[in-house]
N, C-alpha and C. Protein backbone atom coordinates (compact mmCIF):
# COMPACT_ATOMS: atom_id res chain seq x y z
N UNK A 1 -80.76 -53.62 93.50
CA UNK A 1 -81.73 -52.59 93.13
C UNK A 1 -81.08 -51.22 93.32
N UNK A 2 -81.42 -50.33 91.95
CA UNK A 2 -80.89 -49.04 92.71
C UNK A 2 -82.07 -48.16 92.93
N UNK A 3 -80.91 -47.31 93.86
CA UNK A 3 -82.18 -46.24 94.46
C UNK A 3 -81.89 -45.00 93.06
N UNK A 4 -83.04 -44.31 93.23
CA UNK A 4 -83.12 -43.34 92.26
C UNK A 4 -83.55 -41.70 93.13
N UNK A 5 -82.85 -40.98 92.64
CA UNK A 5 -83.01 -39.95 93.84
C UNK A 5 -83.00 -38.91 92.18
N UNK A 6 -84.03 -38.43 92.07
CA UNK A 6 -84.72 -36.88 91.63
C UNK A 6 -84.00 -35.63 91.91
N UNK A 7 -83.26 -35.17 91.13
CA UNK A 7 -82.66 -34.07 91.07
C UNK A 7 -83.57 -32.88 90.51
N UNK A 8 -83.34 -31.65 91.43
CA UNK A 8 -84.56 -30.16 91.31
C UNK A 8 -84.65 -30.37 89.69
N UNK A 9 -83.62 -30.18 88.92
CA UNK A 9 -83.73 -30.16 87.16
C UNK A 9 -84.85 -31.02 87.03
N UNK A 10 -84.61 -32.20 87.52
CA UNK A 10 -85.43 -33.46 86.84
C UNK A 10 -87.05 -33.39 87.34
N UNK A 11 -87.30 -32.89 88.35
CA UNK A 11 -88.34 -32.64 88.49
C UNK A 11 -89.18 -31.67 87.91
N UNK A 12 -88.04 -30.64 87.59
CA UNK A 12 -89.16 -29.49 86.52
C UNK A 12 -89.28 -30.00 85.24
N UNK A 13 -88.20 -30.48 84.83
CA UNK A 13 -88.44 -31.29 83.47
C UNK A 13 -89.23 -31.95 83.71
N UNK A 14 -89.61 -33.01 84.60
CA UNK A 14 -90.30 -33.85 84.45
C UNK A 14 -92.31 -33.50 84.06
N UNK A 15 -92.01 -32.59 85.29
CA UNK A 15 -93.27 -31.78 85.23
C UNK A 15 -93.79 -31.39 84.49
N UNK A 16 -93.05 -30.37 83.55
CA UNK A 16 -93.07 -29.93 82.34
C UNK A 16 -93.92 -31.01 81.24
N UNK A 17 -92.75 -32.42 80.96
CA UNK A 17 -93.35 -33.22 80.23
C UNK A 17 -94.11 -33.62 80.51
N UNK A 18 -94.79 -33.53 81.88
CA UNK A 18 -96.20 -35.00 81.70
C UNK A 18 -97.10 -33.55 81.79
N UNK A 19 -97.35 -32.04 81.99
CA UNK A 19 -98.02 -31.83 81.55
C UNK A 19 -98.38 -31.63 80.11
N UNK A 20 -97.81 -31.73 79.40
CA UNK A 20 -97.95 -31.07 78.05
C UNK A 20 -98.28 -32.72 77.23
N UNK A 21 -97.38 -34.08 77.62
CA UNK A 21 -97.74 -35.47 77.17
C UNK A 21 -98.07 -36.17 78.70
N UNK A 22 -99.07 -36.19 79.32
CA UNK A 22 -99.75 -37.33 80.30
C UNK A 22 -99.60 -38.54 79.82
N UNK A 23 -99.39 -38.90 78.41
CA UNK A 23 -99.62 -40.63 78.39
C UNK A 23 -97.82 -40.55 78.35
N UNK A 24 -96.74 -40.03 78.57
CA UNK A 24 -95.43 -40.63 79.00
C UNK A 24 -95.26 -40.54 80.52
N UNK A 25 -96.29 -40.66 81.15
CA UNK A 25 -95.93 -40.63 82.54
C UNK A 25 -96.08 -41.54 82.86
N UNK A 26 -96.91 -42.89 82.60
CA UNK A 26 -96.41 -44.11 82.86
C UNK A 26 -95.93 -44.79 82.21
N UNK A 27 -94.84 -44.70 80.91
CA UNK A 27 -93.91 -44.85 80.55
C UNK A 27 -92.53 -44.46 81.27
N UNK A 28 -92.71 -43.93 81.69
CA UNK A 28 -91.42 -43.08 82.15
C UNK A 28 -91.59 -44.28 83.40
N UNK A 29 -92.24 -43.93 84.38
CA UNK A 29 -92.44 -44.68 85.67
C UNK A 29 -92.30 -46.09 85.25
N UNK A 30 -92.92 -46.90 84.27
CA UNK A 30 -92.27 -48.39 83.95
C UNK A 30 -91.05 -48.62 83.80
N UNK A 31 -90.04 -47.03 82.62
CA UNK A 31 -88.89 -47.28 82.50
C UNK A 31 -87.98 -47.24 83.72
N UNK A 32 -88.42 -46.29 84.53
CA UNK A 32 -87.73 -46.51 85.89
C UNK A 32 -87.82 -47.02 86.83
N UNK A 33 -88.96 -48.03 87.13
CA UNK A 33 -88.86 -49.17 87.48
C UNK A 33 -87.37 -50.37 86.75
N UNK A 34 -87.58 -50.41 85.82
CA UNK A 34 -87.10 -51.27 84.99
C UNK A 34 -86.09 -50.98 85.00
N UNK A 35 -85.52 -49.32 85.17
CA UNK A 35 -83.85 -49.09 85.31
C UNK A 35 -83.46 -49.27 86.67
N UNK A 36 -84.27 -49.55 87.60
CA UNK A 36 -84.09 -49.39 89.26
C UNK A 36 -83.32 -51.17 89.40
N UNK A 37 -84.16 -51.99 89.08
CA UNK A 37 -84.13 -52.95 88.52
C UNK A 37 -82.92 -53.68 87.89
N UNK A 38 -82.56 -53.24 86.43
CA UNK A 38 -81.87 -53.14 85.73
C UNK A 38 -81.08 -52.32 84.90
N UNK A 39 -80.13 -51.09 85.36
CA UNK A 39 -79.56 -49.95 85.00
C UNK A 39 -79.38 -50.40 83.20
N UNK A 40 -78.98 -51.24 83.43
CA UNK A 40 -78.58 -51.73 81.42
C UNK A 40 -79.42 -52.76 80.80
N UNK A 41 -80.72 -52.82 81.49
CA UNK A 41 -81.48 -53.67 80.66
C UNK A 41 -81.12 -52.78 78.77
N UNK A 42 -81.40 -54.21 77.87
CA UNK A 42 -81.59 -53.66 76.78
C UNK A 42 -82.41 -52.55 76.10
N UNK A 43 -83.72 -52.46 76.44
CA UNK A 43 -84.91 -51.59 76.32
C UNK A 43 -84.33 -50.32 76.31
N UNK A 44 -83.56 -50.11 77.77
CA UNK A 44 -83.46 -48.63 77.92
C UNK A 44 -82.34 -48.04 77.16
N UNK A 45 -81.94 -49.09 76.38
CA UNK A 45 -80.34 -48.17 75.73
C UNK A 45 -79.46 -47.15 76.66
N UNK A 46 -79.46 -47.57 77.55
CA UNK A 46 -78.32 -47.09 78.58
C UNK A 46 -76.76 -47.06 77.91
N UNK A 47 -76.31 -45.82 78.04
CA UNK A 47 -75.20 -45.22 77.60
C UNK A 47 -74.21 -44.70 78.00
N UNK A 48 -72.98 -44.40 78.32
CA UNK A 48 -71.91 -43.81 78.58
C UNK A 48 -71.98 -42.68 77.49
N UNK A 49 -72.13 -41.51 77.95
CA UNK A 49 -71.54 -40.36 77.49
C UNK A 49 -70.25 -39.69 77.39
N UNK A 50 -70.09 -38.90 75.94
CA UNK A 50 -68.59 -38.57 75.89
C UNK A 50 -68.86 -36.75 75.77
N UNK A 51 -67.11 -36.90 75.45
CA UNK A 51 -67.08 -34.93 75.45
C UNK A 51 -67.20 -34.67 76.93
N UNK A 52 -68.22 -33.18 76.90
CA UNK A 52 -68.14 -32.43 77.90
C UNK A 52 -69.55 -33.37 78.63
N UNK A 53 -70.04 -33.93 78.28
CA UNK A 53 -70.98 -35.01 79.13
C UNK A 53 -70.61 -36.60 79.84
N UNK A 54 -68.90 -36.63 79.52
CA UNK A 54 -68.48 -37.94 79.99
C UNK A 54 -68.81 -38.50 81.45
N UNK A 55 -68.78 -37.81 82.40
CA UNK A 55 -69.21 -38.61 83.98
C UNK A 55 -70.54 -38.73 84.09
N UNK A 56 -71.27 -38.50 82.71
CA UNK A 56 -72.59 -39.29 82.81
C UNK A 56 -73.42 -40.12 81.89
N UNK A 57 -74.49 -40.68 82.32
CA UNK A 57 -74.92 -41.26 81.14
C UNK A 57 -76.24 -41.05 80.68
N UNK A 58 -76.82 -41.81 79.69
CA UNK A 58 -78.50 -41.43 79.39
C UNK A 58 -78.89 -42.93 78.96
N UNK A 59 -80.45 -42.47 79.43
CA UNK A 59 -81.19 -44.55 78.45
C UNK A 59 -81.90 -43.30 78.12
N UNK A 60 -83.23 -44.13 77.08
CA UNK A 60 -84.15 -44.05 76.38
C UNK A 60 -85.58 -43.90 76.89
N UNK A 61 -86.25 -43.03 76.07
CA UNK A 61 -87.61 -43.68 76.55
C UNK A 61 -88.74 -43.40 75.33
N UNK A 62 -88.01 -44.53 74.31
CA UNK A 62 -88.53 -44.29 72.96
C UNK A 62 -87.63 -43.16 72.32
N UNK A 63 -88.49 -42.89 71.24
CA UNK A 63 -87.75 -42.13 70.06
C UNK A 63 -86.82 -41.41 70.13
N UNK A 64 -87.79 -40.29 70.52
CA UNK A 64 -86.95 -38.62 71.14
C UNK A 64 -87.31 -38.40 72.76
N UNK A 65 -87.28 -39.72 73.79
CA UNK A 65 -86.66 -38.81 75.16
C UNK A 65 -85.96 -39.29 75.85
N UNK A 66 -84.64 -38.95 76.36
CA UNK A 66 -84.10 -39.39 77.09
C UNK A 66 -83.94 -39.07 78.48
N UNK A 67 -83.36 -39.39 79.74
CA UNK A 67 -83.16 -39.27 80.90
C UNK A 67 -81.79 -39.35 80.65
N UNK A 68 -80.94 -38.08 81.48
CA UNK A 68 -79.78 -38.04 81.90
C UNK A 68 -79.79 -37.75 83.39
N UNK A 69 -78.19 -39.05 83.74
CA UNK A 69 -78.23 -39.39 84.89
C UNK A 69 -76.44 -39.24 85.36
N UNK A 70 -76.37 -39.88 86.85
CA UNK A 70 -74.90 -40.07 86.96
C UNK A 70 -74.98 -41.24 88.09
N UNK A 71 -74.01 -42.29 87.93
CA UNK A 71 -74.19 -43.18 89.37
C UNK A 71 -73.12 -42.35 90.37
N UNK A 72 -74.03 -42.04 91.37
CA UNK A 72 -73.32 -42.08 92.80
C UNK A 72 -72.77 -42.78 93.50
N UNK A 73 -73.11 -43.80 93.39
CA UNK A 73 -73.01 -44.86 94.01
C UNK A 73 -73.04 -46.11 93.27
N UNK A 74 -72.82 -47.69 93.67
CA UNK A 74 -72.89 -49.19 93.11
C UNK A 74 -74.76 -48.75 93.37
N UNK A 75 -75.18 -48.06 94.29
CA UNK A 75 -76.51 -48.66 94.75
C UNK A 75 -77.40 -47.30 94.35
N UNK A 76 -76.38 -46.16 93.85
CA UNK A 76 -77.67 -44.90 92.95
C UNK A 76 -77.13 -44.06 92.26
N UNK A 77 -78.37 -43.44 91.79
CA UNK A 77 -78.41 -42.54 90.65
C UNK A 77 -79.02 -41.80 90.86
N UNK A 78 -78.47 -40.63 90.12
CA UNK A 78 -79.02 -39.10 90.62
C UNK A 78 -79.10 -38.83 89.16
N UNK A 79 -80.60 -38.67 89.28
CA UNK A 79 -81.73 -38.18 87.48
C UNK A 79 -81.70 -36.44 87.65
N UNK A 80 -80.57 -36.31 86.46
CA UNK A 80 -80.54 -35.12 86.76
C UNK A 80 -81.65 -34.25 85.47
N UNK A 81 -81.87 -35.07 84.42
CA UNK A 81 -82.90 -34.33 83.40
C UNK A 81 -83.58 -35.06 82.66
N UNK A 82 -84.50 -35.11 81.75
CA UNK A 82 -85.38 -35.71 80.63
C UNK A 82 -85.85 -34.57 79.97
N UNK A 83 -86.06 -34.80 78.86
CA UNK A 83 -86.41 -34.44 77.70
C UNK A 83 -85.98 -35.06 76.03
N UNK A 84 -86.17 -33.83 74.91
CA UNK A 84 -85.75 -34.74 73.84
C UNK A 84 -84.05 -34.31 74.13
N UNK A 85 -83.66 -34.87 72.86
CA UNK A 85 -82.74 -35.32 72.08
C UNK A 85 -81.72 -33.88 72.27
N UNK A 86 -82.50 -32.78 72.13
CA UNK A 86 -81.67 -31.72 72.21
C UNK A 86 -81.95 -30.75 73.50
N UNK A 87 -82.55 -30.80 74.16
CA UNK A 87 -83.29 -30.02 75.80
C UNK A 87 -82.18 -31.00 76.51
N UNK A 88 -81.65 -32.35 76.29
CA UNK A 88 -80.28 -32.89 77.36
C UNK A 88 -79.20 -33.23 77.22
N UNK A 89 -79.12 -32.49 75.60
CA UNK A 89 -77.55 -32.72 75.59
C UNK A 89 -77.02 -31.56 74.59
């Protein structure tokens, strides 16, 4: 299981999005369950990033949002943002 540790970014982003969309906030919370779980389950389209974003990666959460992250560790990850497609990369 990994641990998931909330980075200041990720929390204002986060904030941000569930006020403005409330019904992705338990989406989000299933997907990260599910990435805690399973970092590469299929669902989340978990990714290796390149370029100037290579030491990290992003999954999905549907269409247009992703979570960008980095493993610290075999046992975590530090969520450093969410949003769409272009607000994280």
């Amino acid at each position: 299981m990994i641990e998931l540790v909330w980075g200041p970014r990720f929390r204002k982003a986060y904030n941000k999005l569930v006020k403005h969309n409330p019904d992705k906030k338990e989406k989000l919370f299933n997907a990260l369950r599910l990435f805690a779980k399973d970092p590469f389950h299929p669902n989340l389209k978990t990714h290796k990033l390149g370029g100037p974003l290579k030491n990290f990666y992003s999954f999905s959460l549907g269409y247009d949002c992703r979570v960008l992250f980095k493993f610290t560790s075999k046992t975590e990850a530090y969520l450093i943002t969410i949003g769409t497609h272009e607000e994280v990369y």
